[in-house]
Protein backbone atom coordinates (compact mmCIF):
# COMPACT_ATOMS: atom_id res chain seq x y z
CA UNK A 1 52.09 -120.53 -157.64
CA UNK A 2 51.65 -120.84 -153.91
CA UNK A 3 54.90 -120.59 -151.10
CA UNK A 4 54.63 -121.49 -147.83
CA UNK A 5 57.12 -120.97 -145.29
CA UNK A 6 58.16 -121.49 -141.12
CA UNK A 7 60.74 -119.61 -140.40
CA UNK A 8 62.54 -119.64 -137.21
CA UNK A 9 64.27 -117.05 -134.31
CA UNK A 10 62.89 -114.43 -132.61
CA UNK A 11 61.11 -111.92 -135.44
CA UNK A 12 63.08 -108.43 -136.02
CA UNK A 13 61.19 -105.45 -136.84
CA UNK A 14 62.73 -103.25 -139.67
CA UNK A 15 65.28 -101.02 -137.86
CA UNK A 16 65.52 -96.95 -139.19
CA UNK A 17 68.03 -96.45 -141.51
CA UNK A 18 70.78 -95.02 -140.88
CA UNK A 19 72.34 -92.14 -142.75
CA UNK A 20 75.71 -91.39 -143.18
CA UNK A 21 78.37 -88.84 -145.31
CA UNK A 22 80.48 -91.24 -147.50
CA UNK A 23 83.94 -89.44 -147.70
CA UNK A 24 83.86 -88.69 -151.59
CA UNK A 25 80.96 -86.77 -151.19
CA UNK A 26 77.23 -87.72 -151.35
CA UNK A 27 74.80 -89.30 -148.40
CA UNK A 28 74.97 -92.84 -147.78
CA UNK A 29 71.96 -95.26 -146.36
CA UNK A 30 72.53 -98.25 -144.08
CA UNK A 31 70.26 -100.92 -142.39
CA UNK A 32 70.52 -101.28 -138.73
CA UNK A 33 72.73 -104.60 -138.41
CA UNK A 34 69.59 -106.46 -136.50
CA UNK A 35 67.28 -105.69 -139.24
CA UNK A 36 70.01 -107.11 -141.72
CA UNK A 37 70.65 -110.19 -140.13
CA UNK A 38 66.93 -111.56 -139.46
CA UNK A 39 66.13 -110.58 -143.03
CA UNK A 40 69.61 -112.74 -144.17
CA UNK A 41 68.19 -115.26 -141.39
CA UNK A 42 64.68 -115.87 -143.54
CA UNK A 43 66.31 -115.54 -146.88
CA UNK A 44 69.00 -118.25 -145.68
CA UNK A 45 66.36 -120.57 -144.23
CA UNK A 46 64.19 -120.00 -147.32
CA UNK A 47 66.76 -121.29 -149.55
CA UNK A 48 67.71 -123.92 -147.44
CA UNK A 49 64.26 -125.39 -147.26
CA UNK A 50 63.56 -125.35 -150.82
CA UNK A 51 67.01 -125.76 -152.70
CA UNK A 52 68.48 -123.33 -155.01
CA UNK A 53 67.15 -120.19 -156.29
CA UNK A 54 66.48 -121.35 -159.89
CA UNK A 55 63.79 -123.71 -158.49
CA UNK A 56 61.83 -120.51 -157.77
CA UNK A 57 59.16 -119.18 -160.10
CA UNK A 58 59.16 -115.29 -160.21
CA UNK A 59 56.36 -113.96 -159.73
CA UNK A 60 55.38 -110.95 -162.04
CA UNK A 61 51.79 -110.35 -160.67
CA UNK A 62 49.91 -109.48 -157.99
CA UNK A 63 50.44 -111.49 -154.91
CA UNK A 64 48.55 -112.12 -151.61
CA UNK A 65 50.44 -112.70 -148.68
CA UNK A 66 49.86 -114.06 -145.17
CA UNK A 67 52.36 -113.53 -142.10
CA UNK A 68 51.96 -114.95 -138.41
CA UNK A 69 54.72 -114.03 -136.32
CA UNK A 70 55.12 -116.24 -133.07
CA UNK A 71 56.74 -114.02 -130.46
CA UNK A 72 58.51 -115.09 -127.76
CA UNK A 73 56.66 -115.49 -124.08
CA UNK A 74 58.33 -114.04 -121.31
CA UNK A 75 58.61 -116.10 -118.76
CA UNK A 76 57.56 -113.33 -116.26
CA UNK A 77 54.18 -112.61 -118.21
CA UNK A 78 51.24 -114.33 -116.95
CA UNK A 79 49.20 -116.83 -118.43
CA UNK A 80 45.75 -114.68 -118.77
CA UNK A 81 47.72 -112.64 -121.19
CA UNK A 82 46.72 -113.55 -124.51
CA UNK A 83 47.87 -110.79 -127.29
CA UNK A 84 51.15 -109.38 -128.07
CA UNK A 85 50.37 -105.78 -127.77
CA UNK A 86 54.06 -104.88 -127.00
CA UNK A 87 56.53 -103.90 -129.12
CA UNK A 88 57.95 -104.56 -131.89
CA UNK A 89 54.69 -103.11 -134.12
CA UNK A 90 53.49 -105.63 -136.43
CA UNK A 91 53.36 -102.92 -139.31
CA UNK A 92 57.61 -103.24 -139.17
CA UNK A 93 57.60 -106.82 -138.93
CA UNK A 94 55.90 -107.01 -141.88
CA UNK A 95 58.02 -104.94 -143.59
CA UNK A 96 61.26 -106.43 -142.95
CA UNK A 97 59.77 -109.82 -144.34
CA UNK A 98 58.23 -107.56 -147.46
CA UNK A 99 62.05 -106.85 -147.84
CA UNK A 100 63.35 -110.47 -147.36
CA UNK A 101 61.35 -111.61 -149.66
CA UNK A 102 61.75 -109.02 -152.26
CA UNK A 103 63.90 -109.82 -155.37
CA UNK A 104 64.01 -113.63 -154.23
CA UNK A 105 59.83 -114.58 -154.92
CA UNK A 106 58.90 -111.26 -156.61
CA UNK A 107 60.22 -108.40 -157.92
CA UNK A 108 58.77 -105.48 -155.72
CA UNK A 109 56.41 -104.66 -152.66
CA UNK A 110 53.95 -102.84 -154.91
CA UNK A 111 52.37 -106.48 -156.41
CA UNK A 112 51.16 -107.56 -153.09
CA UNK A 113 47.60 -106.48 -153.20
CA UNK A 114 45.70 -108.60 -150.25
CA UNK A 115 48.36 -108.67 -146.69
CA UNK A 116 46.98 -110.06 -143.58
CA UNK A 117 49.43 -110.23 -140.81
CA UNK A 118 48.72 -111.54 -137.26
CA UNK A 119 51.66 -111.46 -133.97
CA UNK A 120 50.76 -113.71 -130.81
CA UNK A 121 53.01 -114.71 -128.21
CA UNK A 122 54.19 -118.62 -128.68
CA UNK A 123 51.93 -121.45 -127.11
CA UNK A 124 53.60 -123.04 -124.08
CA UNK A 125 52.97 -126.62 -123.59
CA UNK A 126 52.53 -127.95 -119.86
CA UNK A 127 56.30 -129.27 -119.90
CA UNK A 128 57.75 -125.39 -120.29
CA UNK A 129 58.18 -126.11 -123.96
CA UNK A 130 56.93 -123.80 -127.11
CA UNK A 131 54.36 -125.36 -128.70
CA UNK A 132 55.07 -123.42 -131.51
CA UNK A 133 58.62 -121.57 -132.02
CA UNK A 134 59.19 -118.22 -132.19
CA UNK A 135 59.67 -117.22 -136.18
CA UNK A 136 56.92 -116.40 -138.82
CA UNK A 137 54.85 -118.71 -141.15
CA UNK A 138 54.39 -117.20 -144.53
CA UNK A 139 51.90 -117.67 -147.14
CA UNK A 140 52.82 -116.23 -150.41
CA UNK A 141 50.39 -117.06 -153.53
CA UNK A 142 50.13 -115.45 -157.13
CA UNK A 143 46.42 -114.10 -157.65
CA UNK A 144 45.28 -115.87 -160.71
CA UNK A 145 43.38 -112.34 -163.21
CA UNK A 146 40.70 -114.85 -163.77
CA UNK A 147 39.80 -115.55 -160.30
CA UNK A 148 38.97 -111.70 -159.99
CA UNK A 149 36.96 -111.24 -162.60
CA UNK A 150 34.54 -114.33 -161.46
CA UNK A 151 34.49 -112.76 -158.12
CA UNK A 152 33.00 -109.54 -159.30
């Protein structure tokens, strides 16, 4: 089973949580509101793009997963730039669309066993228009037992 995904808006690292005392005792643990509306933002756009949930297969094994995030160019940054080595870290993008994704293609983090995750800044054409939009493209596939073994 292979997914493939664009999604679009500017890509949110995951935010710290934050803690809190709930008032009948006991510690409570909240996501920072950004964090929780990008990950609603690809989970949204995921389901819009390929219909309801049911059409999803679950995946139950290991997975391999490929993220490129296209960050936004500032205007201001000149054109011999080439990587994004600003913030946000690509190490917390990754994990709020590990999150996103979790429970809606597969059931936990711990089956991904290959990730490869890239961040550039968008292309600009010559008219002042992304070439590509700012969002992330996401390759999600099941790894087939069988294909490991013939590897080896």
């Amino acid at each position: 089973m292979i997914y493939n995904f664009r999604i679009f808006g500017d890509p949110v690292s995951q935010g710290r949580p934050r803690f809190f005392v709930r008032k009948k005792g006991g510690v409570g643990c909240e996501d920072p509101a950004k964090s929780k509306d990008w990950k609603q933002n690809v989970i949204n756009q995921i389901l819009v793009s390929n219909g309801r949930p049911e059409k999803f297969k679950f995946i139950d094994g290991p997975i391999t997963l490929t993220l490129n995030f296209f960050m936004p160019r500032p205007k201001s940054l000149p054109k011999k730039v080439k990587h994004h080595i600003k913030r946000p870290d690509l190490d917390n993008l990754v994990k709020a669309i590990k999150d996103a994704l979790s429970g809606l293609l597969y059931k936990d983090d711990s089956q991904i066993i290959e990730l490869i995750a890239t961040k550039e800044y968008c292309k600009i054409r010559p008219d002042g228009y992304y070439e590509d939009p700012p969002g992330v493209s996401i390759r999600l596939y099941e790894v087939i037992e069988d294909e490991i073994q013939k590897e080896e």
